[in-house]
N, C-alpha and C. Protein backbone atom coordinates (compact mmCIF):
# COMPACT_ATOMS: atom_id res chain seq x y z
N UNK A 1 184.08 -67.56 -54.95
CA UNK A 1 183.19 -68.68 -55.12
C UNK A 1 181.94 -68.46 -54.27
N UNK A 2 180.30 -68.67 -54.62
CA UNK A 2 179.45 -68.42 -54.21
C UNK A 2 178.84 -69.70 -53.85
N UNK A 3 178.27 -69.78 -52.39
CA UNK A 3 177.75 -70.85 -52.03
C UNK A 3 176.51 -70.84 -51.50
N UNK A 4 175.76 -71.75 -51.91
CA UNK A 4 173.75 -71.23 -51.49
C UNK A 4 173.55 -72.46 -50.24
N UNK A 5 172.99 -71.38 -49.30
CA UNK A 5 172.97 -72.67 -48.35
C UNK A 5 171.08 -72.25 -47.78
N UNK A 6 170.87 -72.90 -46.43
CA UNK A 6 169.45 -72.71 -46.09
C UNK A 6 169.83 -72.40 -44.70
N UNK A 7 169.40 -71.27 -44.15
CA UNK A 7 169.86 -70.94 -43.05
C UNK A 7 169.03 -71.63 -42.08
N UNK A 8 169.77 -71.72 -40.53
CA UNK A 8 168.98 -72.64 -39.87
C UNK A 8 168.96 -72.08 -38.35
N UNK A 9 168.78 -71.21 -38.27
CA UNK A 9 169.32 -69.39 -37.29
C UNK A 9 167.46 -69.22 -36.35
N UNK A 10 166.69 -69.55 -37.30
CA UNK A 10 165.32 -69.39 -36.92
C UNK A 10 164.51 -70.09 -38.24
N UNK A 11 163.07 -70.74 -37.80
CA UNK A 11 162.36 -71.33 -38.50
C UNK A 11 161.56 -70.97 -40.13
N UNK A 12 162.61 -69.16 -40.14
CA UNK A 12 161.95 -68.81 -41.54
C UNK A 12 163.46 -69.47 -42.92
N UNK A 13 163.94 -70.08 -42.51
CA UNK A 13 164.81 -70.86 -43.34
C UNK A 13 165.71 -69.86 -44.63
N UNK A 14 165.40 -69.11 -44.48
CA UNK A 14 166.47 -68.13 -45.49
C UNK A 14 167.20 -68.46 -46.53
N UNK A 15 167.02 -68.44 -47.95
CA UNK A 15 167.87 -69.14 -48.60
C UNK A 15 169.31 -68.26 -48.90
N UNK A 16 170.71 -68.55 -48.45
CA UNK A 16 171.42 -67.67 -48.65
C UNK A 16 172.35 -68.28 -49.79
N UNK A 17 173.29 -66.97 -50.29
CA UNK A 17 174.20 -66.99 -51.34
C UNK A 17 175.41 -66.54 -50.12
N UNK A 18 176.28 -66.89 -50.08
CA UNK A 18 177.59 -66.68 -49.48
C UNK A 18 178.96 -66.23 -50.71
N UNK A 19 179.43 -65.69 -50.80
CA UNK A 19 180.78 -65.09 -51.30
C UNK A 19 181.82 -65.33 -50.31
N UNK A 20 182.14 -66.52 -49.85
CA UNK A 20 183.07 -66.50 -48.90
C UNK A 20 184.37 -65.35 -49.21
N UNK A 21 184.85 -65.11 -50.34
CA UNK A 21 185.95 -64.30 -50.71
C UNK A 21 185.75 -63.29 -50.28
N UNK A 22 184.43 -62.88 -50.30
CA UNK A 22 184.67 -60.82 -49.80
C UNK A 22 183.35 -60.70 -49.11
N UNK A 23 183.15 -62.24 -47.84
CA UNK A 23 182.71 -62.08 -46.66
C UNK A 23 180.90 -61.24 -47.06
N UNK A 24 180.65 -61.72 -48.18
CA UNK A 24 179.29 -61.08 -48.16
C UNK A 24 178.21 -62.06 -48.13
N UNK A 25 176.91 -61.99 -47.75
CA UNK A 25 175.87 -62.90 -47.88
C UNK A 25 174.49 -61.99 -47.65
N UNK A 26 173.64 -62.91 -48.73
CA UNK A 26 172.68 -62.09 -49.19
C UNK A 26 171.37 -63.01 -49.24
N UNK A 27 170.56 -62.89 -49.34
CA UNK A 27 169.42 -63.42 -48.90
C UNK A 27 169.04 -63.46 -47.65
N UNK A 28 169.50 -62.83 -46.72
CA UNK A 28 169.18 -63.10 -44.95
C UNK A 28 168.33 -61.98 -44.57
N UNK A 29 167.43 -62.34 -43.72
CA UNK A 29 166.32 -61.57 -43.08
C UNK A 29 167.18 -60.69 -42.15
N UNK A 30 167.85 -61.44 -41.20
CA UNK A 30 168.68 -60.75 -40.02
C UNK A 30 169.65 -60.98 -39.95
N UNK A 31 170.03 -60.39 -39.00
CA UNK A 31 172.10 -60.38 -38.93
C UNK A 31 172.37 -62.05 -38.27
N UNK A 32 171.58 -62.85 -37.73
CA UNK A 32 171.93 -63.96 -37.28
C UNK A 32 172.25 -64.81 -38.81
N UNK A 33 171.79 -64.89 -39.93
CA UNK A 33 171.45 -65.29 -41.02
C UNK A 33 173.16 -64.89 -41.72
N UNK A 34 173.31 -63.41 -41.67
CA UNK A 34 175.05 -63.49 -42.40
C UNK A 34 175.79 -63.68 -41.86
N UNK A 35 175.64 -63.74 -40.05
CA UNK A 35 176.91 -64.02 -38.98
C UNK A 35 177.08 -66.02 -39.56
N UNK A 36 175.59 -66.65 -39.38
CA UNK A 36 175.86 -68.04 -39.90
C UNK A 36 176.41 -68.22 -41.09
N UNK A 37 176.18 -67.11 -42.16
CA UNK A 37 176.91 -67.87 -43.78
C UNK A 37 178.14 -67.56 -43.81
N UNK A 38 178.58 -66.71 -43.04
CA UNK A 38 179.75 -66.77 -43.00
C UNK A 38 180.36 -67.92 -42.29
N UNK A 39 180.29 -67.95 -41.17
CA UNK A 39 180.87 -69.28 -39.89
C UNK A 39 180.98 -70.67 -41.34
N UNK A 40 179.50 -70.71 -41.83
CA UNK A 40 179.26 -72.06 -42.40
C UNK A 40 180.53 -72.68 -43.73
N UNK A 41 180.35 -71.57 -44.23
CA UNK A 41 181.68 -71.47 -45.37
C UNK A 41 183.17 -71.49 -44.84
N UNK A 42 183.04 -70.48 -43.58
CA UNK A 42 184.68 -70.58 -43.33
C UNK A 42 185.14 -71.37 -42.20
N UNK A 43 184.23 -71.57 -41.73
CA UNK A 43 184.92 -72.67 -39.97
C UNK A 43 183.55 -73.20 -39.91
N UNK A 44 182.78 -74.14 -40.37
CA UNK A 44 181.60 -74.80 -40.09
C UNK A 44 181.85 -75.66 -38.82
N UNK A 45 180.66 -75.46 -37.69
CA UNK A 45 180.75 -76.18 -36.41
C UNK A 45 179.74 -77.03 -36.40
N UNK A 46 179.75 -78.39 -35.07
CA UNK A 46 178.74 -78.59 -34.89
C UNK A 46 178.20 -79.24 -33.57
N UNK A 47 177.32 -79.03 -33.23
CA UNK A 47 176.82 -79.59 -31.72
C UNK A 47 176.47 -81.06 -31.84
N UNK A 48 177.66 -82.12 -30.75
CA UNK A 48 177.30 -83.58 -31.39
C UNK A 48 176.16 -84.21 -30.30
N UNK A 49 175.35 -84.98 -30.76
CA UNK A 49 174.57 -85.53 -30.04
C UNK A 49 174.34 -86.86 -29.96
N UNK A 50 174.03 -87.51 -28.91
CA UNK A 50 174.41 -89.49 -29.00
C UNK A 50 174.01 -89.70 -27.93
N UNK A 51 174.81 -91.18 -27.66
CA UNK A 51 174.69 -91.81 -26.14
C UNK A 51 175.80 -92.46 -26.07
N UNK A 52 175.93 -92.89 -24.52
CA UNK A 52 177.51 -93.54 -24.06
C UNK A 52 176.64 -94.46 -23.48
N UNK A 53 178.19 -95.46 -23.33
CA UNK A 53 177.50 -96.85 -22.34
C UNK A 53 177.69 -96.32 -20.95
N UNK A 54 176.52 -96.97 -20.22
CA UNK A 54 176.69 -96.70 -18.95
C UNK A 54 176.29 -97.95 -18.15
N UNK A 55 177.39 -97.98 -17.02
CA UNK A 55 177.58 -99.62 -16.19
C UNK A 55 176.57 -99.15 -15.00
N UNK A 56 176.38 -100.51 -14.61
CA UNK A 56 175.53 -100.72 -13.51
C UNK A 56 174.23 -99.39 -13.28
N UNK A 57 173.83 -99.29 -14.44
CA UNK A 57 173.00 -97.90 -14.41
C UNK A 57 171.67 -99.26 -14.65
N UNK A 58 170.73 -98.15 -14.34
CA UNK A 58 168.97 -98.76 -14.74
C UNK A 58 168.57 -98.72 -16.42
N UNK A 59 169.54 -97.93 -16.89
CA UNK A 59 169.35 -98.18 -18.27
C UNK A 59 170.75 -98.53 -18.68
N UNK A 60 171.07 -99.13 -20.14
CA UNK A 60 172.37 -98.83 -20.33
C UNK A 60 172.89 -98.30 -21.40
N UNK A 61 172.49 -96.43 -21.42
CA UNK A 61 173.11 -95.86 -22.39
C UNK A 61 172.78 -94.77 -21.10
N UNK A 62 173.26 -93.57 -21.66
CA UNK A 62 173.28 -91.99 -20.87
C UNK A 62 173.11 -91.12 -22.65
N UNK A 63 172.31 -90.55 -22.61
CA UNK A 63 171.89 -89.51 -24.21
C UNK A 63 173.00 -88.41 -23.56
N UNK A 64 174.40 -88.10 -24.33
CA UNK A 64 175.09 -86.91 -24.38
C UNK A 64 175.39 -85.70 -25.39
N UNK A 65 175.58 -84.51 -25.45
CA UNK A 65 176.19 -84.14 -26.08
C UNK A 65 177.16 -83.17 -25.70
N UNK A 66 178.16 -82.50 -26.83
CA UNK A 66 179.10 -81.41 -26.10
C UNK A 66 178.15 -80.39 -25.99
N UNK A 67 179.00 -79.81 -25.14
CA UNK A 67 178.54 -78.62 -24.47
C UNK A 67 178.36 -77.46 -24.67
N UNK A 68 179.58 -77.40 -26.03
CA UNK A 68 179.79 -76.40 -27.09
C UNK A 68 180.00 -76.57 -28.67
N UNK A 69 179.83 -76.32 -29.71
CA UNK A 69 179.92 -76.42 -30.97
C UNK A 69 181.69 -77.28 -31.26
N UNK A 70 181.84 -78.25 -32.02
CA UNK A 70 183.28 -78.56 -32.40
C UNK A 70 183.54 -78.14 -33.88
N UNK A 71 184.55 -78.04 -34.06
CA UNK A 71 184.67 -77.97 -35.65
C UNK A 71 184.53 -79.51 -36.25
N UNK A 72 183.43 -79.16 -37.86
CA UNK A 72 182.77 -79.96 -37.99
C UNK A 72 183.46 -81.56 -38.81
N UNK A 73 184.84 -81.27 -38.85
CA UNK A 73 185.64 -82.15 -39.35
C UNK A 73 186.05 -82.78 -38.36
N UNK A 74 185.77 -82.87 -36.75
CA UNK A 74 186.17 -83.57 -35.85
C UNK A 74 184.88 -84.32 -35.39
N UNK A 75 184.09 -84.44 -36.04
CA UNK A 75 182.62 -85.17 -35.88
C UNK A 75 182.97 -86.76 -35.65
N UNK A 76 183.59 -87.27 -36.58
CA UNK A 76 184.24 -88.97 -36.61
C UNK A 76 184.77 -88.96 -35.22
N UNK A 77 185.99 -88.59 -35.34
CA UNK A 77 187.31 -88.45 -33.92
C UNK A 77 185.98 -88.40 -32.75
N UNK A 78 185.31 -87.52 -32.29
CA UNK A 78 184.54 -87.14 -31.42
C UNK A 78 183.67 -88.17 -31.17
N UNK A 79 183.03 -88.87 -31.79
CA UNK A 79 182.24 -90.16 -31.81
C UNK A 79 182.92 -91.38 -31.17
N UNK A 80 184.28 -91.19 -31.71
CA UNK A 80 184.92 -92.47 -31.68
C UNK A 80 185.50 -92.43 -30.47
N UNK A 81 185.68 -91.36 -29.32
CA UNK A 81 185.56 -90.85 -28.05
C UNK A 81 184.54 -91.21 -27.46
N UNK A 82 183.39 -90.80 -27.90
CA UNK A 82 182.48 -91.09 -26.65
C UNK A 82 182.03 -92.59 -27.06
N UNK A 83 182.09 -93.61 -27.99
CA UNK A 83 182.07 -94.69 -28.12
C UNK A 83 183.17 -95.50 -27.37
N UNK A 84 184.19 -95.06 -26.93
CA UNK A 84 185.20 -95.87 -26.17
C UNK A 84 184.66 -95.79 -24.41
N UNK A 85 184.04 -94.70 -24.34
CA UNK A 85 183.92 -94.54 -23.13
C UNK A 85 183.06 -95.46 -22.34
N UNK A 86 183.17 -95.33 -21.09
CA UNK A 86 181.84 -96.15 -20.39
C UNK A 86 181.87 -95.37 -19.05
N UNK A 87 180.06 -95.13 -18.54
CA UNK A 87 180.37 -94.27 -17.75
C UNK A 87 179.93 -94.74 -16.50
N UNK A 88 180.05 -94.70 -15.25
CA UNK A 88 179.89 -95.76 -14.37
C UNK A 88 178.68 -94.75 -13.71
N UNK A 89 177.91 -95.44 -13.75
CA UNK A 89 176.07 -94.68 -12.51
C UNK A 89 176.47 -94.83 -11.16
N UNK A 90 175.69 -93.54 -10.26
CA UNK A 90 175.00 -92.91 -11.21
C UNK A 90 175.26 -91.52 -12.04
N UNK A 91 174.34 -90.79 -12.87
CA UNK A 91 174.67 -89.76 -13.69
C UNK A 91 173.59 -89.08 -13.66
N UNK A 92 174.17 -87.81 -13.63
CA UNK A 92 173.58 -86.77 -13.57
C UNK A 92 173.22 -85.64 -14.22
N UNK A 93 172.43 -84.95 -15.21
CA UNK A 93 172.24 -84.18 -15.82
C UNK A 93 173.59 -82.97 -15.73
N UNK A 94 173.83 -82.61 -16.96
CA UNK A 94 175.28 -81.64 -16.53
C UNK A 94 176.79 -82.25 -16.34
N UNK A 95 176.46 -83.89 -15.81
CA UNK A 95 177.61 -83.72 -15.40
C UNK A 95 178.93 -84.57 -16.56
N UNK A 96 179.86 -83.80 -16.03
CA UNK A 96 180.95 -83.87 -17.42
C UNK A 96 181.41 -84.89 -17.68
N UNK A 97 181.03 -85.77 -18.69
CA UNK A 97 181.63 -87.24 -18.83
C UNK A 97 182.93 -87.52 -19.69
N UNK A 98 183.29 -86.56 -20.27
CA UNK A 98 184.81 -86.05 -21.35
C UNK A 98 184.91 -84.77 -21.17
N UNK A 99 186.09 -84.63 -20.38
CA UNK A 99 186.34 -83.29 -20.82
C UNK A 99 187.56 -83.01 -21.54
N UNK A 100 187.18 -81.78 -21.87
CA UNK A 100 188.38 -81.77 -23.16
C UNK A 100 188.76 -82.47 -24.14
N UNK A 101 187.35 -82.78 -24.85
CA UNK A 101 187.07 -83.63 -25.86
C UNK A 101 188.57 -83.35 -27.14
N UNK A 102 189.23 -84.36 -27.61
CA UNK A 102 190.50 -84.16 -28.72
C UNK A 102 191.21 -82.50 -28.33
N UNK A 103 191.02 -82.58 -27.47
CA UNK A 103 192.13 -80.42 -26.64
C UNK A 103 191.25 -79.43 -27.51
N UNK A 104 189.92 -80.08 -27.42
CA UNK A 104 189.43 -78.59 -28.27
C UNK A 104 188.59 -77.59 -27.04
N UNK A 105 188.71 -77.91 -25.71
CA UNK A 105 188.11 -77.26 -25.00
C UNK A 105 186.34 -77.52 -24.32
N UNK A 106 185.92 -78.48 -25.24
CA UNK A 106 184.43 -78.61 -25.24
C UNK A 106 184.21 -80.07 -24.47
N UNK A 107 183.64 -80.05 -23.88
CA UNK A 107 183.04 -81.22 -22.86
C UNK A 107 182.16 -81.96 -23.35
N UNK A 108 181.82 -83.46 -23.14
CA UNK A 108 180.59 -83.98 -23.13
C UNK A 108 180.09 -84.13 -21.95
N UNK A 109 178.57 -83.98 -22.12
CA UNK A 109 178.21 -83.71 -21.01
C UNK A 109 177.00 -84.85 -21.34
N UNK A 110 175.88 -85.35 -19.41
CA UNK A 110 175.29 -85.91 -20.03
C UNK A 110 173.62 -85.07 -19.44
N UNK A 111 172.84 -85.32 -20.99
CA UNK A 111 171.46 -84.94 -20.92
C UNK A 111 170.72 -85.38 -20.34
N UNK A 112 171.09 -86.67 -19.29
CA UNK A 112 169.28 -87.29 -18.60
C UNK A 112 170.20 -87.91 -16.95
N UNK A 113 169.17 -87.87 -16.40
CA UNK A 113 169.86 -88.88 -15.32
C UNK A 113 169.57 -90.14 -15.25
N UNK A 114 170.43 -91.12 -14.88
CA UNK A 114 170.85 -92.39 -14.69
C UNK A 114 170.86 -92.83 -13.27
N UNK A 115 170.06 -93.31 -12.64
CA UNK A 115 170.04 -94.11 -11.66
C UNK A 115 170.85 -95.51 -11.37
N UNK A 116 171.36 -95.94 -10.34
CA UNK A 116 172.38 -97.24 -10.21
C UNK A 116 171.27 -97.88 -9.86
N UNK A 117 171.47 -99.28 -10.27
CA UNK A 117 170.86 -100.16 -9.51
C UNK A 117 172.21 -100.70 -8.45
């Protein structure tokens, strides 16, 4: 089965054909381009990005994401994690607010700092 996707590896957008069956892909400028059509077809990941509540902070959200790619069928589950959470200020760029997001190894982490009042 052949699948056409738009590569997203670098800003020249590549239009590829994937053969997931016999691991070939064609239309790619560079090797970053068939290492992605492959991943995309057979284990598609993805880097999640959001915000958590955060108590007694100067604002009240913290912008997070993981730290590493999840598989992309745990996108819901993963949300519904860092939506339960609440993170108490202050916060610090880097620092790990879930770890071991559903035992897949990957952290949320948070992107800005948060000051307490």
């Amino acid at each position: 089965m052949e699948k056409e996707l738009i590569c997203i590896c670098c800003p020249k957008g590549c239009h590829l054909k994937v053969d997931a069956e016999v691991n070939k892909v064609t239309g790619n400028t560079c090797p970053r381009g068939a290492e992605y059509g492959i991943n995309e077809v057979t284990n598609p990941v993805r880097v999640i990005t959001t915000t958590a509540k955060v108590v007694n902070g100067y604002l009240p959200v913290v912008p997070v994401k993981t730290d590493k790619p999840i598989p992309k069928g745990l996108n819901f589950k993963c949300m519904d994690e860092i939506n339960k959470a609440t993170i108490e200020a202050p916060v610090k760029i880097g620092d790990i607010l879930i770890e071991n997001v559903l035992g897949t190894g990957v952290n949320i982490v948070a992107t800005r700092n948060i000051k307490a009042i």
